[in-house]
N, C-alpha and C. Protein backbone atom coordinates (compact mmCIF):
# COMPACT_ATOMS: atom_id res chain seq x y z
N UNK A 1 -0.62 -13.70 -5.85
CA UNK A 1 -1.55 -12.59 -5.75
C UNK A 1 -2.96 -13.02 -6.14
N UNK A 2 -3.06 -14.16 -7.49
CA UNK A 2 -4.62 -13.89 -7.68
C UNK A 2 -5.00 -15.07 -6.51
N UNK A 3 -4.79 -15.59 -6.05
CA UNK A 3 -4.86 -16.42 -4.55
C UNK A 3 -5.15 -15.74 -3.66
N UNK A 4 -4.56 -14.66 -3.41
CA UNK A 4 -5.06 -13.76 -2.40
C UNK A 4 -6.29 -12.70 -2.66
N UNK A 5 -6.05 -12.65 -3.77
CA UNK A 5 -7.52 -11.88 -4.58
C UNK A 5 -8.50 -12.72 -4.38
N UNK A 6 -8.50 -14.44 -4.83
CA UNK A 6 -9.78 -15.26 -4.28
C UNK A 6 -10.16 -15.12 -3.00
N UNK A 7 -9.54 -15.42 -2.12
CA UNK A 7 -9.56 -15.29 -0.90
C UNK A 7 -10.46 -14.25 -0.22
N UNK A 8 -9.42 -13.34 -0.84
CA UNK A 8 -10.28 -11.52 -0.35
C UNK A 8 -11.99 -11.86 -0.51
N UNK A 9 -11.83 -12.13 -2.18
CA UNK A 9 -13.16 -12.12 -2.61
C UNK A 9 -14.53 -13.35 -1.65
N UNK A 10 -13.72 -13.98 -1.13
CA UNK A 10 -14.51 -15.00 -0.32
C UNK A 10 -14.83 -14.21 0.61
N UNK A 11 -14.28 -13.73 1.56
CA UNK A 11 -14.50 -13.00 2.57
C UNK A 11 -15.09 -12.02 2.50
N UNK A 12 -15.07 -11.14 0.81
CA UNK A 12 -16.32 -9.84 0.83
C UNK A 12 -15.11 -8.72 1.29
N UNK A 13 -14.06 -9.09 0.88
CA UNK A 13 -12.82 -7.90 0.92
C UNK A 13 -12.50 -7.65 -0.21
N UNK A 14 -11.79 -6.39 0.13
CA UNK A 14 -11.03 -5.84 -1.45
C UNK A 14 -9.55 -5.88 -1.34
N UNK A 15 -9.32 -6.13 -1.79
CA UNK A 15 -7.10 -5.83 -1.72
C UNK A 15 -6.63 -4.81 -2.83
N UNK A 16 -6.34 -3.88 -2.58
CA UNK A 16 -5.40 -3.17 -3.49
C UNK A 16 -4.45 -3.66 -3.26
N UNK A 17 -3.42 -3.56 -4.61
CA UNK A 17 -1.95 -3.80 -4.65
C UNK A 17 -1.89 -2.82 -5.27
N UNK A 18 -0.30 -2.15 -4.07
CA UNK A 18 0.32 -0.81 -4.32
C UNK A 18 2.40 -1.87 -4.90
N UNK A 19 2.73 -1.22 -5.82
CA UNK A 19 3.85 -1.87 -5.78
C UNK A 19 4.74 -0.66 -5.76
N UNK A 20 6.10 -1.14 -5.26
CA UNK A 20 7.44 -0.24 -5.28
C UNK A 20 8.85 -0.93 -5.14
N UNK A 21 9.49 -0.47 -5.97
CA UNK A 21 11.03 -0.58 -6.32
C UNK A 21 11.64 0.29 -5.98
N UNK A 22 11.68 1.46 -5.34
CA UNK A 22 12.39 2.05 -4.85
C UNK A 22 12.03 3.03 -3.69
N UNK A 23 12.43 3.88 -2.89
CA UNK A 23 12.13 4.75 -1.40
C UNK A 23 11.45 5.20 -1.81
N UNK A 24 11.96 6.29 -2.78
CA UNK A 24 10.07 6.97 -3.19
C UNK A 24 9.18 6.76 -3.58
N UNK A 25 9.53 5.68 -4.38
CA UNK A 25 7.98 4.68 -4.93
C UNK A 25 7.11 4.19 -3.58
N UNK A 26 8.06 4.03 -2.35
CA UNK A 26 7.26 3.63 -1.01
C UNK A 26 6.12 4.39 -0.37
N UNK A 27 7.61 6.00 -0.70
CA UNK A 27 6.52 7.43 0.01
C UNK A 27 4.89 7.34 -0.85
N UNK A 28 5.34 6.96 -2.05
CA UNK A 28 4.22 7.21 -2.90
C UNK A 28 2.93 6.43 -3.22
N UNK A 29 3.37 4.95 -2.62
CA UNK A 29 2.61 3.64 -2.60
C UNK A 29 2.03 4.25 -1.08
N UNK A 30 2.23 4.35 -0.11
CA UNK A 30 1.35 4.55 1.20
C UNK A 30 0.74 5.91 1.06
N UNK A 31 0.97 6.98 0.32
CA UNK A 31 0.47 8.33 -0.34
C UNK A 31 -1.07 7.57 -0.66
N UNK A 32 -0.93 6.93 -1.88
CA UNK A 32 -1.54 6.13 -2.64
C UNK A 32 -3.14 5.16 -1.69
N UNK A 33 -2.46 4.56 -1.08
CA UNK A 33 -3.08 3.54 -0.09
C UNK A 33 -4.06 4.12 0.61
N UNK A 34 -3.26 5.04 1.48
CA UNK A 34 -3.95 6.03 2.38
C UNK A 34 -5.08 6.74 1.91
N UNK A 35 -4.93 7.27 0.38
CA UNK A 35 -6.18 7.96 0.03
C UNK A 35 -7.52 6.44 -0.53
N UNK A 36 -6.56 5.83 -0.96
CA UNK A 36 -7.71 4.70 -1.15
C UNK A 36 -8.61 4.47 -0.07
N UNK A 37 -7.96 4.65 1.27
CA UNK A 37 -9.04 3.94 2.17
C UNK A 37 -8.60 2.86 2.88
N UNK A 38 -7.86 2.26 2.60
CA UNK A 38 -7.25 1.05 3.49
C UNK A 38 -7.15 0.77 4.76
N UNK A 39 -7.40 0.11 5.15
CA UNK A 39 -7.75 -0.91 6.46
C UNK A 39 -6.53 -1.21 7.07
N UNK A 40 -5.57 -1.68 6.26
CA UNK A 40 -4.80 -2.37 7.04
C UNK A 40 -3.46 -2.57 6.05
N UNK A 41 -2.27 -2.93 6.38
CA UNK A 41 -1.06 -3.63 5.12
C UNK A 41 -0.72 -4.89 5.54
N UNK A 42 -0.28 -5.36 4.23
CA UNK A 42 0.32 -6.81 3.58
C UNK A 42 1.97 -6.59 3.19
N UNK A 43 2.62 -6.55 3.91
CA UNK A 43 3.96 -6.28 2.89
C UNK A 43 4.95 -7.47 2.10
N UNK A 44 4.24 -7.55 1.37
CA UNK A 44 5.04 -9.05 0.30
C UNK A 44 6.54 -9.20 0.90
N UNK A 45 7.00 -10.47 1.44
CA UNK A 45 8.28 -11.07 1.83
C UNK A 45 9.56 -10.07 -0.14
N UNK A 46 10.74 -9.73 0.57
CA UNK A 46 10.63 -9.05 -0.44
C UNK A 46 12.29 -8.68 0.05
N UNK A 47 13.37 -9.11 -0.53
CA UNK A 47 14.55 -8.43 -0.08
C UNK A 47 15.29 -6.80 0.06
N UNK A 48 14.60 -6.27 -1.05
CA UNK A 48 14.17 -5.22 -1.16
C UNK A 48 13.41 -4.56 0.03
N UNK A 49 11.96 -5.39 -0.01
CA UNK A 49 11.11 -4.20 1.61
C UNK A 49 12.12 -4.50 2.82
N UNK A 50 13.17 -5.68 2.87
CA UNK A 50 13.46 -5.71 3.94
C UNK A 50 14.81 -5.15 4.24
N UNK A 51 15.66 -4.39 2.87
CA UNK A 51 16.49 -3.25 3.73
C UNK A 51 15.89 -2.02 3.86
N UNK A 52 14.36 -1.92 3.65
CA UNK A 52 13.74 -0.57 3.66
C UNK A 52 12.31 -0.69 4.83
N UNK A 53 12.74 -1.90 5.78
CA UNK A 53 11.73 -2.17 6.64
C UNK A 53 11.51 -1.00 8.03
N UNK A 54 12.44 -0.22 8.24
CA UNK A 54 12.27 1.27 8.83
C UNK A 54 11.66 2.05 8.28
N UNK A 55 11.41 2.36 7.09
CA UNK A 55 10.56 3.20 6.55
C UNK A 55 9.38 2.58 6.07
N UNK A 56 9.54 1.48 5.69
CA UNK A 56 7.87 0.61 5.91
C UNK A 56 7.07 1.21 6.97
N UNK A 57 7.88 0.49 8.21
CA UNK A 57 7.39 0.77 9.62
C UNK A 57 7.11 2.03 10.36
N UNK A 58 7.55 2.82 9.63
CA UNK A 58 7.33 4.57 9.85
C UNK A 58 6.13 4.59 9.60
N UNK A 59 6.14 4.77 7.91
CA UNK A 59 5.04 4.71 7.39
C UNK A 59 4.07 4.45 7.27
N UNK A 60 3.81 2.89 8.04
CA UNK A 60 2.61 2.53 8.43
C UNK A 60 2.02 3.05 9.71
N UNK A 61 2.83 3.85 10.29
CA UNK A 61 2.40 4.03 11.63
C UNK A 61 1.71 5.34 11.44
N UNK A 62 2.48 6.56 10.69
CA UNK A 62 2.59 7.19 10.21
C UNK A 62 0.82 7.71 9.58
N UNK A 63 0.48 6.66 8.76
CA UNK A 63 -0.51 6.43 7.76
C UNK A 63 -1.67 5.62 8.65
N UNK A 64 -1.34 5.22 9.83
CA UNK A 64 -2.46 4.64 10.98
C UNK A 64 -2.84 3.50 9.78
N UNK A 65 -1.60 2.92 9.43
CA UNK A 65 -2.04 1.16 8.99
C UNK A 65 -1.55 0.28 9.37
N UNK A 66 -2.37 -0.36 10.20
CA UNK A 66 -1.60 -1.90 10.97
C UNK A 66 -1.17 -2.74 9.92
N UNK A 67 0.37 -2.87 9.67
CA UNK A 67 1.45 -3.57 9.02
C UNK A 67 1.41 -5.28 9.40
N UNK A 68 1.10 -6.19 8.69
CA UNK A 68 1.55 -7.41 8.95
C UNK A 68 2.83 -7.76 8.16
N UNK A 69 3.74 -8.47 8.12
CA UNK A 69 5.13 -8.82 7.60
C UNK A 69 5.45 -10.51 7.67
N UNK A 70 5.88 -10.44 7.25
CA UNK A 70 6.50 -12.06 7.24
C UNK A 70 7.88 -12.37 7.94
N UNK A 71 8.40 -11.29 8.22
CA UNK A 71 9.92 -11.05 9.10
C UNK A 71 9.95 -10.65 10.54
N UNK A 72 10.11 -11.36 11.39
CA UNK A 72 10.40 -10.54 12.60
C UNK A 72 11.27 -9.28 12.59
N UNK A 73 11.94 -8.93 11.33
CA UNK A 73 12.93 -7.78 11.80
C UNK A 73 11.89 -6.82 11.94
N UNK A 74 10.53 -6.43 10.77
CA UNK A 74 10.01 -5.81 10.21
C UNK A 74 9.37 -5.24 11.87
N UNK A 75 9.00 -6.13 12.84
CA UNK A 75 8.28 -5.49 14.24
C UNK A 75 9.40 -4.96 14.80
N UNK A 76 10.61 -5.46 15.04
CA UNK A 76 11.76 -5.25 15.87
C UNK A 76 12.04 -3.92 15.02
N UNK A 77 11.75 -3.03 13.79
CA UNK A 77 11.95 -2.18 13.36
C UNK A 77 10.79 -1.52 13.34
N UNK A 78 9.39 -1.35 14.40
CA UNK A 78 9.00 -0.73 14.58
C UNK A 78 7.50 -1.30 13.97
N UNK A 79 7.33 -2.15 13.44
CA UNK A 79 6.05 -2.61 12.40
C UNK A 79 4.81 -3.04 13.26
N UNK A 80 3.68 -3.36 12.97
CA UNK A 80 3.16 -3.90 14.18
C UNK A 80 3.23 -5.28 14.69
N UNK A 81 3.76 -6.12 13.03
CA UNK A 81 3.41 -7.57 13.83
C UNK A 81 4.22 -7.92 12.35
N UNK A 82 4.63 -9.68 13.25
CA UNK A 82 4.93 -10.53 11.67
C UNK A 82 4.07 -11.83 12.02
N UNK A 83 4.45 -12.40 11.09
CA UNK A 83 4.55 -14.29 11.50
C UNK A 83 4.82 -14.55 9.80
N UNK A 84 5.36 -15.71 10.20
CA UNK A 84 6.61 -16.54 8.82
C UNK A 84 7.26 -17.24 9.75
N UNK A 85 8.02 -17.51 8.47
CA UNK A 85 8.81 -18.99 9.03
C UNK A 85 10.04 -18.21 9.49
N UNK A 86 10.65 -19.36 10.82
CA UNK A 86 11.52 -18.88 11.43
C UNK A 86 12.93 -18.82 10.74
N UNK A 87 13.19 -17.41 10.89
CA UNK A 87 14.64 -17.49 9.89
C UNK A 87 15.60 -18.28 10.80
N UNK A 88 15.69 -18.35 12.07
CA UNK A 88 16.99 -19.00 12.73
C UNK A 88 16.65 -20.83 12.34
N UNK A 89 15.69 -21.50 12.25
CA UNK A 89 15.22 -22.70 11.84
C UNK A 89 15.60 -22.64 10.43
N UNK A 90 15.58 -21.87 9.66
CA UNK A 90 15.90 -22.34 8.35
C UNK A 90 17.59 -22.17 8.05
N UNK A 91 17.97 -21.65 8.94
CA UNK A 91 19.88 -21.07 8.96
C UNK A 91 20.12 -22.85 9.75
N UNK A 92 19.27 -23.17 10.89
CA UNK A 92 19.54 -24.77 11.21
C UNK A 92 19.48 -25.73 10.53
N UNK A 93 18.35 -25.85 9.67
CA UNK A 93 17.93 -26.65 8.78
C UNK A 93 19.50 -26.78 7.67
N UNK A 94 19.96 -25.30 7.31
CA UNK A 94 20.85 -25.19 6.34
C UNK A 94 22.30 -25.77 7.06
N UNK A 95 22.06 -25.60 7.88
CA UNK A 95 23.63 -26.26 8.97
C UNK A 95 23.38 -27.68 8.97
N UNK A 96 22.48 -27.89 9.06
CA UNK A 96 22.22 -29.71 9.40
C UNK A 96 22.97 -30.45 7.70
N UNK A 97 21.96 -30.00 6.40
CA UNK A 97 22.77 -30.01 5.26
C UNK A 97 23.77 -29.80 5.08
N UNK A 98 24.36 -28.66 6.02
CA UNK A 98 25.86 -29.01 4.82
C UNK A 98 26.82 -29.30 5.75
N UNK A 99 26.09 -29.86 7.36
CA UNK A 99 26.78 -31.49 8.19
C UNK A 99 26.63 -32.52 6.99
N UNK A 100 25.61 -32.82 6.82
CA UNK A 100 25.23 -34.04 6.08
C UNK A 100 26.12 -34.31 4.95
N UNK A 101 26.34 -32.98 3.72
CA UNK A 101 27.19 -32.92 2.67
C UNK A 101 28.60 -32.92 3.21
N UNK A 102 29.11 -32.76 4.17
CA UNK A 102 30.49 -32.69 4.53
C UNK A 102 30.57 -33.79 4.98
N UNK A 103 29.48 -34.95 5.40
CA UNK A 103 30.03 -36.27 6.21
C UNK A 103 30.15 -37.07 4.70
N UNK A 104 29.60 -36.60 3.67
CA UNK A 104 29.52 -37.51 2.32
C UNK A 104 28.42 -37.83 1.61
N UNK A 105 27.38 -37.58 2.14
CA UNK A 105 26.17 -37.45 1.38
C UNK A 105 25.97 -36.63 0.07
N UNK A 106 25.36 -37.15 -0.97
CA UNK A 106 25.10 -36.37 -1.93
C UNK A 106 24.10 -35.28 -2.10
N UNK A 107 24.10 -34.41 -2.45
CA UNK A 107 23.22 -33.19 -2.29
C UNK A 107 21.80 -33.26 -3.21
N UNK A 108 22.28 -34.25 -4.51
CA UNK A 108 21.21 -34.84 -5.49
C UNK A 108 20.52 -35.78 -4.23
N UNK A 109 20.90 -36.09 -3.39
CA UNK A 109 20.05 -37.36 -2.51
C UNK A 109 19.58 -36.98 -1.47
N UNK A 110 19.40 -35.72 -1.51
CA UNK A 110 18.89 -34.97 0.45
C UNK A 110 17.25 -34.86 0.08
N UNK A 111 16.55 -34.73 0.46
CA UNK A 111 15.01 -34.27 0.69
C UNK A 111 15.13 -32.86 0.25
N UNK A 112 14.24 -32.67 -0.12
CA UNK A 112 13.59 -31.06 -0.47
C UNK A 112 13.09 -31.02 0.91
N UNK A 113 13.40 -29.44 1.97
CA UNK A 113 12.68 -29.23 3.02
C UNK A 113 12.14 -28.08 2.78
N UNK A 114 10.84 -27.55 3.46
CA UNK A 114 10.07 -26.87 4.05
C UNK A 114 10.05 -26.09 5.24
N UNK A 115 9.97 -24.71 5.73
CA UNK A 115 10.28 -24.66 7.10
C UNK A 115 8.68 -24.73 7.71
N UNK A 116 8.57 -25.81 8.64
CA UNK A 116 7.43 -26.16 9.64
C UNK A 116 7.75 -25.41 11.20
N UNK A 117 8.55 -24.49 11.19
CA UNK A 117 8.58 -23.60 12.72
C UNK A 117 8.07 -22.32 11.77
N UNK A 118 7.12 -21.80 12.64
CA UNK A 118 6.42 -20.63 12.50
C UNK A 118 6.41 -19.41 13.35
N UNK A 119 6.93 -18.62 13.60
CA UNK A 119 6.72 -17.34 14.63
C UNK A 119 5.68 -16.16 14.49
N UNK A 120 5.45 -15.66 15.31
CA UNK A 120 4.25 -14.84 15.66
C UNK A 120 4.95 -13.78 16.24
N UNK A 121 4.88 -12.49 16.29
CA UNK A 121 5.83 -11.41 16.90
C UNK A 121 5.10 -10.41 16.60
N UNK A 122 5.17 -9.79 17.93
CA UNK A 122 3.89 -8.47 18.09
C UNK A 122 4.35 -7.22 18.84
N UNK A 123 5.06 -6.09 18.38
CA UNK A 123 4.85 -5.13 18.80
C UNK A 123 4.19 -3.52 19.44
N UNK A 124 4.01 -3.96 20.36
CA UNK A 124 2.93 -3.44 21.30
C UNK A 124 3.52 -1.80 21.32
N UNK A 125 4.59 -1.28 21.58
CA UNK A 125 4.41 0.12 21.08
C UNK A 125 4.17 0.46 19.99
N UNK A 126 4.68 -0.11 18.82
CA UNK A 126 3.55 -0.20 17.65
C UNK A 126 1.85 -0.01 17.59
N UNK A 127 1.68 -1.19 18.25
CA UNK A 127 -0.18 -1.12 18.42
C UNK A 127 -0.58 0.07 19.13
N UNK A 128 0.24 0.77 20.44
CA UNK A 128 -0.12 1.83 20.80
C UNK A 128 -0.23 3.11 20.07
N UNK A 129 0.74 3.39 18.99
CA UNK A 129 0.66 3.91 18.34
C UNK A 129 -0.67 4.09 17.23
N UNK A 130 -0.79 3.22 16.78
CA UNK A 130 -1.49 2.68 15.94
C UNK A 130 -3.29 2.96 16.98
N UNK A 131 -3.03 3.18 17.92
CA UNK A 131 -4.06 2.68 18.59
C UNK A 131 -5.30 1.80 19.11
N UNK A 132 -4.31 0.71 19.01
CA UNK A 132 -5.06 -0.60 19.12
C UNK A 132 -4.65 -1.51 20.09
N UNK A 133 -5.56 -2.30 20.58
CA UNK A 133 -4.90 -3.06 21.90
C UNK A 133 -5.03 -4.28 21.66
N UNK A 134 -4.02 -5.33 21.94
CA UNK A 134 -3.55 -6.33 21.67
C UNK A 134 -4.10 -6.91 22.14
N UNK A 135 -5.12 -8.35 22.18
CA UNK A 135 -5.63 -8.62 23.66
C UNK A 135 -4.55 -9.29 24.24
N UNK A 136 -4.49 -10.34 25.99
CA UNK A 136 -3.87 -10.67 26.24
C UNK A 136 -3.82 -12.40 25.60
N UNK A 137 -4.91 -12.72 24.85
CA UNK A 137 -4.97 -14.05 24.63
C UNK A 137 -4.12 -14.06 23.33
N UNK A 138 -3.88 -12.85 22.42
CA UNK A 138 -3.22 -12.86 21.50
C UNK A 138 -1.37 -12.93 22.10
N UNK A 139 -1.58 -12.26 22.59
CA UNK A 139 -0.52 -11.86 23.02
C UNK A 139 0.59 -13.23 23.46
N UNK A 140 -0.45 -13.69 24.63
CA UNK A 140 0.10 -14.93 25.13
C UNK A 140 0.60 -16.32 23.99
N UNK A 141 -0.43 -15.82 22.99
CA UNK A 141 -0.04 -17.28 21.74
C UNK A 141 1.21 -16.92 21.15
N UNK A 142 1.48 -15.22 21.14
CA UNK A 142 2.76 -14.90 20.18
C UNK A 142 4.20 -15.14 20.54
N UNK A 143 4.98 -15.76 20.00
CA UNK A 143 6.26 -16.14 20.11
C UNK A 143 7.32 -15.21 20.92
N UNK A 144 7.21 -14.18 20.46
CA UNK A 144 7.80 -12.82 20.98
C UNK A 144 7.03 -11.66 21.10
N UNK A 145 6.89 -10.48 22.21
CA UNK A 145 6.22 -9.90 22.27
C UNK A 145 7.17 -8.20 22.49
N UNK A 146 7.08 -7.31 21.56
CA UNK A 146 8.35 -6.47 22.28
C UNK A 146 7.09 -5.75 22.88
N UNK A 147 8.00 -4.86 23.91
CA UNK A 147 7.00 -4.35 24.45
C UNK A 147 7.59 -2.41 24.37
């Protein structure tokens, strides 16, 4: 967070952080947001936001705030957009390891990995909603596009 606070501050932005642990703390964090003034959402990678990524995605639409996410489920559930690392690349990555540990390799002796595949995913009835138009150059760079 204070990384993203520098950041902001470079650019001559402000970031509120709204936090929540539970559904109504959500209703009450975009309650919250909304009267602040906000531009736009950040929704922290979060196991939690992500069995409650339908009502994220309501809500932001809801509240006319373009949602960014780190999950593709979060668009496929209505959000406007993600990009993060690809969960099916890191479920491969995890298959390749425990090939490796089952042929006899030690697990103390594998590399620390990173996921280097990145996705981009943009939901366009979302943006309609939202009322915003995607251009097509964006569009074309994004990995998946629902429509």
């Amino acid at each position: 967070m204070r990384e993203l606070q520098e950041a902001a501050g470079l650019l001559k932005r402000q970031i509120n952080i709204a936090r929540a642990s539970s559904a109504p703390e959500i209703d009450t964090a975009f309650a919250t947001v909304a009267q602040q003034g906000a531009d736009a959402l950040l929704v922290a990678q979060d196991p939690f936001f992500t069995t409650r990524r339908e009502q994220l995605a309501t809500l932001a639409v809801q509240h006319k705030l373009p949602g960014i996410y780190a999950l593709r489920e979060f668009p496929v559930a209505g959000g406007l957009m993600s990009y993060g690392a690809s969960i099916a690349e890191a479920y491969r990555l995890a298959g390749v390891y425990a090939g490796r540990i089952l042929k006899g390799e030690k697990p103390a002796d594998l590399p620390v990995q990173q996921s280097t595949k990145f996705e981009l995913v943009i939901n366009l009835k979302a943006a309609k909603a939202l009322g915003l138009d995607v251009s097509l150059q964006l569009q074309q760079r994004a990995d998946e596009v629902i429509e």
